[in-house]
PDB file of N, CA and C in Angstrom:
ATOM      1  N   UNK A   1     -13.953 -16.670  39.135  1.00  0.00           N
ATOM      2  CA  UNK A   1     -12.941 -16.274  38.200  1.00  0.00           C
ATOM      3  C   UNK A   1     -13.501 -16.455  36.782  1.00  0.00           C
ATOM      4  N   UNK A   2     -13.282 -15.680  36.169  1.00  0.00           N
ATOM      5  CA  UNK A   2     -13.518 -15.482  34.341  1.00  0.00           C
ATOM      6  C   UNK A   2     -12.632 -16.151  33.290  1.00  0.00           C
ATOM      7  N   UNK A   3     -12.863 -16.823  32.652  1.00  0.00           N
ATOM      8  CA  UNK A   3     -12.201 -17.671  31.528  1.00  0.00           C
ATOM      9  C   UNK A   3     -12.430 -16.307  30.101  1.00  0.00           C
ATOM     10  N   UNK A   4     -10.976 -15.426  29.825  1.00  0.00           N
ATOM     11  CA  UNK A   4     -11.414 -15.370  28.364  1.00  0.00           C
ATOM     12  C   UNK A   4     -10.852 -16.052  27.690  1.00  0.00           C
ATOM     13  N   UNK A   5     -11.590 -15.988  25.871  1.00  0.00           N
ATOM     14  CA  UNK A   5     -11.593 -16.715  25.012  1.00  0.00           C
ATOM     15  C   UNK A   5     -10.449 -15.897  24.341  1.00  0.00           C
ATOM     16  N   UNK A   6      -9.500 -16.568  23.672  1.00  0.00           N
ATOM     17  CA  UNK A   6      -8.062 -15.468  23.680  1.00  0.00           C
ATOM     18  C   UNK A   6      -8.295 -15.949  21.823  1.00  0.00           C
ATOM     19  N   UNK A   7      -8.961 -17.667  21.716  1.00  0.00           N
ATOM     20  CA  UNK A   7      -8.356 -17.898  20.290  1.00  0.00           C
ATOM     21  C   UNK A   7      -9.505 -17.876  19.282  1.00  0.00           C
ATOM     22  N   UNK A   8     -10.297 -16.734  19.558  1.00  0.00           N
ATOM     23  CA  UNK A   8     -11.498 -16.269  18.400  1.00  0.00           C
ATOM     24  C   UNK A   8     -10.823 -16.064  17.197  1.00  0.00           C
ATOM     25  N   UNK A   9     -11.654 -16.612  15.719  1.00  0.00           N
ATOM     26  CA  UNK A   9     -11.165 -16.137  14.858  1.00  0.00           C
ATOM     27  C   UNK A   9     -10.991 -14.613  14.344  1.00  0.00           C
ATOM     28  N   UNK A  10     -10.491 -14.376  13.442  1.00  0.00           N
ATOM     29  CA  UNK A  10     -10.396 -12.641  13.187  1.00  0.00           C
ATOM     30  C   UNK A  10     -11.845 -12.603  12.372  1.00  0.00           C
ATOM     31  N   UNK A  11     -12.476 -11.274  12.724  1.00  0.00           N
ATOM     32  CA  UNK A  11     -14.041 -10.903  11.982  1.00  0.00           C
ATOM     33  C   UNK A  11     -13.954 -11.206  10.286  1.00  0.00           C
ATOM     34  N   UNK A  12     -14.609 -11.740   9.866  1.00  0.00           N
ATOM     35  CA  UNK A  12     -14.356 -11.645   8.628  1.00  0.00           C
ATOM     36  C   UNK A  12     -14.449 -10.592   7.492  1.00  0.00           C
ATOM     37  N   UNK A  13     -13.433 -10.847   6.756  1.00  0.00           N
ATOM     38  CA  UNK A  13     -12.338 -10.037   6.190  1.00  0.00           C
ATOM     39  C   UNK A  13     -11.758  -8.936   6.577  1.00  0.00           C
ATOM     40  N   UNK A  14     -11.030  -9.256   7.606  1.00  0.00           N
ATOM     41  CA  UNK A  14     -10.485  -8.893   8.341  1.00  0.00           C
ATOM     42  C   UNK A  14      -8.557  -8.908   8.293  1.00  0.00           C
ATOM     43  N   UNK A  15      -8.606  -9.860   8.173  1.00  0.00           N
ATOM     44  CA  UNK A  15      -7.110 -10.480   7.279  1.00  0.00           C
ATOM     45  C   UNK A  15      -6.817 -10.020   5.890  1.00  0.00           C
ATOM     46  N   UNK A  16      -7.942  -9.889   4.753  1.00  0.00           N
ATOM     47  CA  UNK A  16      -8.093  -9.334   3.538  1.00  0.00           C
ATOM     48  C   UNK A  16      -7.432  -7.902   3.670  1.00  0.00           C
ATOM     49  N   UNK A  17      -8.491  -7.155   4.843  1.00  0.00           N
ATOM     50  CA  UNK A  17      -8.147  -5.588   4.299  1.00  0.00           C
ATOM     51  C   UNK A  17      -6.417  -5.426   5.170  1.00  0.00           C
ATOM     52  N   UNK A  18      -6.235  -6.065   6.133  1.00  0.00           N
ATOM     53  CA  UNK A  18      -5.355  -6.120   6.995  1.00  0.00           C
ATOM     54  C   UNK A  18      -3.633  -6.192   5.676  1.00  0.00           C
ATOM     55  N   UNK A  19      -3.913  -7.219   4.598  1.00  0.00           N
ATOM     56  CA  UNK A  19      -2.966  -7.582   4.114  1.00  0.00           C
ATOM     57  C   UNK A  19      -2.994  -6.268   2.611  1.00  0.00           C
ATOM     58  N   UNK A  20      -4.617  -6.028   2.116  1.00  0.00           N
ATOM     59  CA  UNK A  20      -4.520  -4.339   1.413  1.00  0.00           C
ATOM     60  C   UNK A  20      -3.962  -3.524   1.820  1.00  0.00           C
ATOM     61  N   UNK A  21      -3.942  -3.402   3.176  1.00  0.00           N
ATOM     62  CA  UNK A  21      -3.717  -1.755   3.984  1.00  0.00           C
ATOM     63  C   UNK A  21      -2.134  -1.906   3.859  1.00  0.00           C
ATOM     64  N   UNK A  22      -1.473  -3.241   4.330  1.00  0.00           N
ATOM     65  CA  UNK A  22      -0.365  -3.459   4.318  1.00  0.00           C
ATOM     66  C   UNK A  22       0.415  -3.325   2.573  1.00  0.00           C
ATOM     67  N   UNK A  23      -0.330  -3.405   1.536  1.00  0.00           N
ATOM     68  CA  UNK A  23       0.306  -4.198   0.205  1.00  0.00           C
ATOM     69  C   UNK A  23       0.530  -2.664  -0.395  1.00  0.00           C
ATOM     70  N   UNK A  24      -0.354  -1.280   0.109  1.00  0.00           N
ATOM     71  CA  UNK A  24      -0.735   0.076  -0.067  1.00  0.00           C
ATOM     72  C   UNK A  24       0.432   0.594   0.525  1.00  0.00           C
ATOM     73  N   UNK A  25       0.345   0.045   2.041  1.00  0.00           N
ATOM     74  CA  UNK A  25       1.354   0.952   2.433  1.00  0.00           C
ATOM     75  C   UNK A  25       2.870   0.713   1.952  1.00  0.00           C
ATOM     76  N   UNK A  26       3.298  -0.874   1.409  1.00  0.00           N
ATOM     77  CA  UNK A  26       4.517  -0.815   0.672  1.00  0.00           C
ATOM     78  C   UNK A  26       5.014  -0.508  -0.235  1.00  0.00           C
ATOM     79  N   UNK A  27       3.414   0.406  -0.943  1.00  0.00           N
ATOM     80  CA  UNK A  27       3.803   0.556  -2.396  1.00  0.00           C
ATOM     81  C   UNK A  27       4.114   1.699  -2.085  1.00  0.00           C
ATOM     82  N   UNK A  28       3.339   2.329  -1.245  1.00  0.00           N
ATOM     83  CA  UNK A  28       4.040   3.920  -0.955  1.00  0.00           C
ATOM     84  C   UNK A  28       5.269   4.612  -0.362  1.00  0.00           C
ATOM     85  N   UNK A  29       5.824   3.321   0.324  1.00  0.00           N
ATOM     86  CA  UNK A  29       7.309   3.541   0.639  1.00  0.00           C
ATOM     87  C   UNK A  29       8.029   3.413  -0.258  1.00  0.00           C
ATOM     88  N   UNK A  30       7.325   1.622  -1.406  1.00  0.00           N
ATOM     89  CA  UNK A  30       8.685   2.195  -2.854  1.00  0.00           C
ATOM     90  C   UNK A  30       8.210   3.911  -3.623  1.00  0.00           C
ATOM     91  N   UNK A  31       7.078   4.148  -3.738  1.00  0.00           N
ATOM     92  CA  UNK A  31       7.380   5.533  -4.368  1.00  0.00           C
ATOM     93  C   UNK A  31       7.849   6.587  -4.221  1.00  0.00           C
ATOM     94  N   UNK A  32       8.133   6.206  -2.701  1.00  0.00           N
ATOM     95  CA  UNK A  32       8.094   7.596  -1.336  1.00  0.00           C
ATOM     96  C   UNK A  32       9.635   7.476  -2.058  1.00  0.00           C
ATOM     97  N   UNK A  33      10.373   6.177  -2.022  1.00  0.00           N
ATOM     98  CA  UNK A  33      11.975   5.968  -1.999  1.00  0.00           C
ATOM     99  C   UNK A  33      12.413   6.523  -3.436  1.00  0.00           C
ATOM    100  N   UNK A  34      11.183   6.157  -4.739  1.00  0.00           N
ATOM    101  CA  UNK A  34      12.049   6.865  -5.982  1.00  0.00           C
ATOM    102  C   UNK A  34      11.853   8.018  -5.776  1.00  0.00           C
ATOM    103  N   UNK A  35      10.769   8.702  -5.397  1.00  0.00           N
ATOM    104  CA  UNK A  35      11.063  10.411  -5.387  1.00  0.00           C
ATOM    105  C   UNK A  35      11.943  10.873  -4.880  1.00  0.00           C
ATOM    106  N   UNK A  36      12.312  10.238  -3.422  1.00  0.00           N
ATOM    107  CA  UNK A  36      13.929  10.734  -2.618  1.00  0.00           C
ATOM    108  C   UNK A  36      15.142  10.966  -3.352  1.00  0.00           C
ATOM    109  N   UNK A  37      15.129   9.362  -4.294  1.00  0.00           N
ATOM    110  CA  UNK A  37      16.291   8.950  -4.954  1.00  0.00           C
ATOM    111  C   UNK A  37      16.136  10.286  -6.658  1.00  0.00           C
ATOM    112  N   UNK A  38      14.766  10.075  -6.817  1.00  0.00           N
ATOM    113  CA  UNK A  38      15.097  10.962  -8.363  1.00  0.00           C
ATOM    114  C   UNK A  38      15.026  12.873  -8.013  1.00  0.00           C
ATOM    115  N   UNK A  39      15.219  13.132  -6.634  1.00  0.00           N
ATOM    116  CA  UNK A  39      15.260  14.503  -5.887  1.00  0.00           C
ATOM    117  C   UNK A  39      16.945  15.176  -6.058  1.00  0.00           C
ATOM    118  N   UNK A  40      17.091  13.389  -5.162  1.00  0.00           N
ATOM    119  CA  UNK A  40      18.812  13.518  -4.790  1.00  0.00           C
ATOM    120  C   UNK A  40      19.379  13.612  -6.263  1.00  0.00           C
ATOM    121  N   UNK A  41      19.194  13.049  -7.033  1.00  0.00           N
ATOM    122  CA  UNK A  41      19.925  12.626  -8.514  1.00  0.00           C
ATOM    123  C   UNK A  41      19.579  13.641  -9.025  1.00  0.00           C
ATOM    124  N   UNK A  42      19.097  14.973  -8.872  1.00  0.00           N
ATOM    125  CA  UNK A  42      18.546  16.166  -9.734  1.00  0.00           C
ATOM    126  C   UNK A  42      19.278  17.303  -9.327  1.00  0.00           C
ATOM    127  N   UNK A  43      19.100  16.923  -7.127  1.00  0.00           N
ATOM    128  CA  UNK A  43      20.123  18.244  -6.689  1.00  0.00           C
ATOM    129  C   UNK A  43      21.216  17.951  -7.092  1.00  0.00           C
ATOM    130  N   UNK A  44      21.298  17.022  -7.025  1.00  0.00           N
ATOM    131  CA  UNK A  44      23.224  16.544  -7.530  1.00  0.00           C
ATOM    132  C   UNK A  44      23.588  16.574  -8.676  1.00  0.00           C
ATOM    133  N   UNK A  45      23.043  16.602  -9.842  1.00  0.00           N
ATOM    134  CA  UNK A  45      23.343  16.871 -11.215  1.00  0.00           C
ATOM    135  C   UNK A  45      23.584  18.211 -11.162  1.00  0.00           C
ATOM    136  N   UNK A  46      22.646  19.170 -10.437  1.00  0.00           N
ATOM    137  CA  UNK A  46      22.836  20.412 -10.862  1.00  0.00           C
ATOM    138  C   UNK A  46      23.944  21.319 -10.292  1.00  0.00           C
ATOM    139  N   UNK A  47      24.344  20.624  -9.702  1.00  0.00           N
ATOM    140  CA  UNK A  47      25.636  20.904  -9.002  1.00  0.00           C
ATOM    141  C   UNK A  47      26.925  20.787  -9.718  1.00  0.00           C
ATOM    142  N   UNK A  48      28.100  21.692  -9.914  1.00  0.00           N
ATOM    143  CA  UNK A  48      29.110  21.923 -10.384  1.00  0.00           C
ATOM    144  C   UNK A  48      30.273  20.743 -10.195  1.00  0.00           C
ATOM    145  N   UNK A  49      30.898  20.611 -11.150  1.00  0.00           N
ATOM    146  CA  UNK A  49      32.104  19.259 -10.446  1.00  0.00           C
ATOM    147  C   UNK A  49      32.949  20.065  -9.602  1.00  0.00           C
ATOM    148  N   UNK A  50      33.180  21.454  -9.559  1.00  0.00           N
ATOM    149  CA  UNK A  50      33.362  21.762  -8.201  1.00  0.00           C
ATOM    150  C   UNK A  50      32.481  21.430  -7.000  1.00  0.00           C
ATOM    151  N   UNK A  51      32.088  22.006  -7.020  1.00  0.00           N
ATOM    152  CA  UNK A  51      30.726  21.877  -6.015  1.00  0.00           C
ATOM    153  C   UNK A  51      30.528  20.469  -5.443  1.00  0.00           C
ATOM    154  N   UNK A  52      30.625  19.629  -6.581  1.00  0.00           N
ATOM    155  CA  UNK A  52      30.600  17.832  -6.172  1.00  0.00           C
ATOM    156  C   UNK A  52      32.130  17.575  -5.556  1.00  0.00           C
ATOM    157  N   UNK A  53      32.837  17.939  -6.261  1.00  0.00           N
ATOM    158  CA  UNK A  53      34.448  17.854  -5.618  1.00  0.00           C
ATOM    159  C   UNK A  53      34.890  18.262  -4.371  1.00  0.00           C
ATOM    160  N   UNK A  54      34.136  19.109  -3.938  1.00  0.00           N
ATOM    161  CA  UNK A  54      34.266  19.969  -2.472  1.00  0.00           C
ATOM    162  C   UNK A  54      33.566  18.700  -1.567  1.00  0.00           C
ATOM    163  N   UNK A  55      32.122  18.072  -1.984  1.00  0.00           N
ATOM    164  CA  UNK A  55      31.603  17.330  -0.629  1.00  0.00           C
ATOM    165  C   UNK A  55      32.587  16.024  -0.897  1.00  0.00           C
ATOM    166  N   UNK A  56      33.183  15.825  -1.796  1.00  0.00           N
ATOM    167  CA  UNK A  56      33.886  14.160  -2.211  1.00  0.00           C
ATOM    168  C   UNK A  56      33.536  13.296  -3.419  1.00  0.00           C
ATOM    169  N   UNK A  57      32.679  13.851  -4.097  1.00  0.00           N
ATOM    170  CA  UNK A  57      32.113  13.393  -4.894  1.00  0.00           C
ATOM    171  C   UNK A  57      32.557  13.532  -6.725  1.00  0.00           C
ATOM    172  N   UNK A  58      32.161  12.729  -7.846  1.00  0.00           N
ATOM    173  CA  UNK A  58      32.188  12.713  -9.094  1.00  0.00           C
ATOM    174  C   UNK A  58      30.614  12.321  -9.660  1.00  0.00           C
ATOM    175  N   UNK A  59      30.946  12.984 -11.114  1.00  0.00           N
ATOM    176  CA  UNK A  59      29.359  12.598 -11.435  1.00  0.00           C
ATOM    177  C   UNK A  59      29.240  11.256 -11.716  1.00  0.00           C
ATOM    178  N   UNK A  60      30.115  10.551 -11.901  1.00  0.00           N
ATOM    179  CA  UNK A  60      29.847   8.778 -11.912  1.00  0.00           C
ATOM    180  C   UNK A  60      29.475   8.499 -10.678  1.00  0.00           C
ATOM    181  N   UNK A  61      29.726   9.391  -9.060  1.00  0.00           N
ATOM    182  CA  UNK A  61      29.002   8.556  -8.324  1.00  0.00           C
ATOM    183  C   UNK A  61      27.977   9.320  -7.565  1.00  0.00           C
ATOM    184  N   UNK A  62      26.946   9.657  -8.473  1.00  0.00           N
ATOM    185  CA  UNK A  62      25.568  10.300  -8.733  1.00  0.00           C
ATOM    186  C   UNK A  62      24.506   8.933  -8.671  1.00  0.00           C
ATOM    187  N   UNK A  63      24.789   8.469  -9.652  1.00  0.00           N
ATOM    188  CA  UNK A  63      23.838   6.718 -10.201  1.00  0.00           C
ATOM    189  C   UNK A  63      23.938   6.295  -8.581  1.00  0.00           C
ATOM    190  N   UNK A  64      25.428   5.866  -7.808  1.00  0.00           N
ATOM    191  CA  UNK A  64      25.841   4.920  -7.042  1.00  0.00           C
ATOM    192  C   UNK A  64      25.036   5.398  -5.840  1.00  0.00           C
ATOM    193  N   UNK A  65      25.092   6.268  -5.623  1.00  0.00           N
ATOM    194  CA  UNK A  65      24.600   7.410  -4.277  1.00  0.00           C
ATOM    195  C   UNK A  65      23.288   7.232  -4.171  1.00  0.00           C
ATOM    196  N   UNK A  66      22.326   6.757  -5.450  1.00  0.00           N
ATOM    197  CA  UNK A  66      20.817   7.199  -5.156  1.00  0.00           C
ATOM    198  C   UNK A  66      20.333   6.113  -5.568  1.00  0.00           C
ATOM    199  N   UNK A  67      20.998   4.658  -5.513  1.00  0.00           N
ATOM    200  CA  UNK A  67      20.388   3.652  -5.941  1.00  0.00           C
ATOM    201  C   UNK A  67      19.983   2.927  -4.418  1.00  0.00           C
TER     202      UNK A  67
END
């Protein structure tokens, strides 16, 4: 029977790029999230207070909607 070794350390820097790849990819979800939010806040401005009044909406809650 074979013994593996389960508690090797991680290769080095390994943890480094592990916690970059990670620090990259959160920055790109906050930017990913203001473009959504400053998309929504643009279609929705350009929209009529009819137009906003028909889905339920006012332009005071434009800010509230895309924060």
């Amino acid at each position: 029977m074979a013994a593996v070794d389960t508690t090797r350390p991680a290769p080095f820097g390994a943890i480094t790029t592990y916690r970059a790849i990670n620090a990259l990819s959160r920055a790109a979800r906050v930017v990913s999230a203001w473009n959504d939010a400053r998309a929504t806040r643009a279609a929705l401005g350009k929209l009529s207070d009819r137009e906003l009044d028909d889905i339920g909406l006012c332009r005071a809650d434009i800010d509230t909607i895309t924060r």
